[in-house]
Protein backbone atom coordinates (compact mmCIF):
# COMPACT_ATOMS: atom_id res chain seq x y z
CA UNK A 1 134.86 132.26 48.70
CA UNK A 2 133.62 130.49 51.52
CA UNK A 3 130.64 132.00 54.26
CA UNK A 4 133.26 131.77 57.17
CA UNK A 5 135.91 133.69 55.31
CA UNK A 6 133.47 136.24 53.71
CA UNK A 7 132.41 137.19 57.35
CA UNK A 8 136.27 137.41 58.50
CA UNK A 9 136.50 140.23 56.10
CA UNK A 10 133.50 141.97 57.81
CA UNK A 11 134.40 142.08 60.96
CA UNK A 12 137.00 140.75 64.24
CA UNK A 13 134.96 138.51 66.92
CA UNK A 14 137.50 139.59 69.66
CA UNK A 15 137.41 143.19 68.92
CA UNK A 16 133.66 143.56 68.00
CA UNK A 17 133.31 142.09 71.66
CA UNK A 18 135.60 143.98 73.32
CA UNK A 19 133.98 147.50 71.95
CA UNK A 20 132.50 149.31 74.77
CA UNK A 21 128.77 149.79 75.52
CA UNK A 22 129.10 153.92 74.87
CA UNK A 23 130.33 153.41 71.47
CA UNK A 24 128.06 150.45 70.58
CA UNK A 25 125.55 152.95 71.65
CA UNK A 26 126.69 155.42 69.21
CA UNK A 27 127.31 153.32 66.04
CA UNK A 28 123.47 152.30 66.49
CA UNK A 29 121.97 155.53 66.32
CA UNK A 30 124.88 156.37 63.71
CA UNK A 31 123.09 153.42 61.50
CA UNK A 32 120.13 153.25 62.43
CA UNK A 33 119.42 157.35 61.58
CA UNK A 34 118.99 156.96 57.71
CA UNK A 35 116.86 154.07 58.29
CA UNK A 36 114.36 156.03 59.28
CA UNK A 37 113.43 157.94 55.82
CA UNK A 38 114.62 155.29 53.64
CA UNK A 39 118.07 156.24 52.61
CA UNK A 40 120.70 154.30 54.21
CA UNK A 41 123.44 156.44 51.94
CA UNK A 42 125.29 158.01 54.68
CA UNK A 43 125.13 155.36 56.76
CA UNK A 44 126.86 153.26 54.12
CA UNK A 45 128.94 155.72 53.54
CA UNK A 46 130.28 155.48 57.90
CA UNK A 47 131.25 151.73 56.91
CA UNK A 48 133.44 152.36 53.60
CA UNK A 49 134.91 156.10 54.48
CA UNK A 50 134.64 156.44 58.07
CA UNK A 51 135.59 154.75 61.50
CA UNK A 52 132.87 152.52 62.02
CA UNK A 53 134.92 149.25 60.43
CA UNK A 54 138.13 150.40 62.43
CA UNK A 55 136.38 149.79 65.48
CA UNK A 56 135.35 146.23 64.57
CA UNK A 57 138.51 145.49 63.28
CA UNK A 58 140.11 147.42 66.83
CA UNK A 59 141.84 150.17 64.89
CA UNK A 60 143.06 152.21 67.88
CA UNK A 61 144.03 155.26 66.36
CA UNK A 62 141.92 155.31 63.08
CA UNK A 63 143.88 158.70 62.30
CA UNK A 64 147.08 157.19 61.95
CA UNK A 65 147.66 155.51 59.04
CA UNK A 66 149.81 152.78 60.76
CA UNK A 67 150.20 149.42 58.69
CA UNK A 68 149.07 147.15 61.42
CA UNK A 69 146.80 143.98 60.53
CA UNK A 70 143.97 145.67 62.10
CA UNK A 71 143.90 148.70 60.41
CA UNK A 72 144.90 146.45 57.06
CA UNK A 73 141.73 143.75 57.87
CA UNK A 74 139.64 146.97 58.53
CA UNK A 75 140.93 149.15 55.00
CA UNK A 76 140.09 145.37 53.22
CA UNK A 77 136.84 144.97 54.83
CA UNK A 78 136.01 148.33 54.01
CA UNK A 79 136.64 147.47 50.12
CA UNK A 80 134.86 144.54 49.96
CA UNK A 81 131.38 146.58 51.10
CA UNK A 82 132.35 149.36 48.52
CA UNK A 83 133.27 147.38 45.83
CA UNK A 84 130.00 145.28 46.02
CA UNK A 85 127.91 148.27 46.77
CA UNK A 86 125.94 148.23 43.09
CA UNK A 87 122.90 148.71 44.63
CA UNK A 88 120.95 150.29 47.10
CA UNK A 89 119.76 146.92 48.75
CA UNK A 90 123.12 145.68 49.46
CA UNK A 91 124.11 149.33 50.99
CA UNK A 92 120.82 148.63 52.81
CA UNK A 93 121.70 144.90 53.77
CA UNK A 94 125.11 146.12 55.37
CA UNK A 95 124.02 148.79 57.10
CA UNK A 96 121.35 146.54 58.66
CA UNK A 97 123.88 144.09 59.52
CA UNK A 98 126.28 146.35 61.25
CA UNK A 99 123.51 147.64 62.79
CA UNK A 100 121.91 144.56 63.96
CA UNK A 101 125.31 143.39 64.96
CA UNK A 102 126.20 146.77 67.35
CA UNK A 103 123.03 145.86 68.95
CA UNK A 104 124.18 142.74 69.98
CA UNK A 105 127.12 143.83 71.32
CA UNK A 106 125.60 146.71 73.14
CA UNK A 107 122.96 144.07 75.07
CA UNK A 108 126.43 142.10 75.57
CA UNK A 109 127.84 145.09 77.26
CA UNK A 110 124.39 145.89 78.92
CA UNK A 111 124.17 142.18 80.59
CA UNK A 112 128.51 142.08 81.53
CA UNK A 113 127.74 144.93 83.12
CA UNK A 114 124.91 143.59 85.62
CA UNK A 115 127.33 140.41 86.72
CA UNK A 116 129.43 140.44 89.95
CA UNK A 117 131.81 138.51 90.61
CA UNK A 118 129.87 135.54 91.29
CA UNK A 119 127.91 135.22 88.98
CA UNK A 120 130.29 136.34 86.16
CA UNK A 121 131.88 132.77 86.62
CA UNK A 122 128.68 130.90 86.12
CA UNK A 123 127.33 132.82 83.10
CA UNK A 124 129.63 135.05 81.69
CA UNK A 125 130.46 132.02 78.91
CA UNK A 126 127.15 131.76 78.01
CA UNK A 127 126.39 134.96 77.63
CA UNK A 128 129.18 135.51 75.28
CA UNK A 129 128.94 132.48 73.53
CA UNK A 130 124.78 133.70 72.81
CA UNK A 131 126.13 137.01 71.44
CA UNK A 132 128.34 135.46 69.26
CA UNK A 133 125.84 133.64 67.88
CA UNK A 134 123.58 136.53 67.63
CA UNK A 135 127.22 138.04 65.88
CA UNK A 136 127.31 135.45 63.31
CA UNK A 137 123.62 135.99 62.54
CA UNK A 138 123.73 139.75 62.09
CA UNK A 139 126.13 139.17 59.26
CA UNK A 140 124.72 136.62 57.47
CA UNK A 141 122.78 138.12 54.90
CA UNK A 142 125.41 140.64 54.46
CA UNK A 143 127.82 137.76 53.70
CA UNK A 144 125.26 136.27 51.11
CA UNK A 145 124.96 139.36 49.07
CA UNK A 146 128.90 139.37 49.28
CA UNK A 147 128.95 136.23 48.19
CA UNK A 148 126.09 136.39 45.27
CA UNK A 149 127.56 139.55 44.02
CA UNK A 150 131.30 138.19 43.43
């Protein structure tokens, strides 16, 4: 399995960017809480059982059970992490990443926000195109244990 198709199962580039600042906000301190004392367990355990991969796949209604290709890329996605999950580093390596990878899309947010409508003409592409970057990035290692563990 390739790098570039490995991170398609972690995550949507469109959606991930179009998740609001707020939430960001909240799926940081969400994954970033068990970091704190070491275990990353229920943190993992958002990404494989709860909402967090819905909203980077943009599951709307994560309570319905719809069969839409979102919520079908997100139930996949969540899979992958669970079925590769034989150790405590890789839970640790994709919590980091999803992390790492709110982060940027909560500075994203933080940055769109502070443009008018002036300004948002001349740098609103390179501001996204930096955050993707910084997207890509975030996943990487995640994507390499994914890859090494397969």
């Amino acid at each position: 399995m390739k790098a570039s198709d490995i991170l398609g199962k972690l995550y949507d580039e469109e959606s991930m960017m179009s998740i609001e600042k707020s939430v960001a906000d909240g799926f940081v301190v969400l994954l970033g809480g068990g970091q704190a004392n070491g275990d990353v367990s229920l943190a993992f355990l958002a990404l494989t059982q709860g909402n967090v991969l819905d909203a980077c796949f943009g599951v709307v209604n994560p309570t319905r059970r719809d069969d839409t290709p979102a919520y079908r890329a997100a139930r996949d996605g969540k899979f992958l992490l669970d079925e590769c999950a034989t150790t405590d580093e890789f839970q640790r390596t994709a919590v980091e990443a999803y992390f790492e990878a709110f982060q940027v899309v909560s500075d994203y947010r933080s940055k769109m926000s502070k443009l008018n409508c002036i300004t948002r003409c001349f740098r609103e592409k390179k501001i996204r195109k930096k955050a993707q970057k910084k997207l890509v990035a975030a996943f990487t290692d995640l994507g390499r244990a994914i890859g090494e563990s397969r």
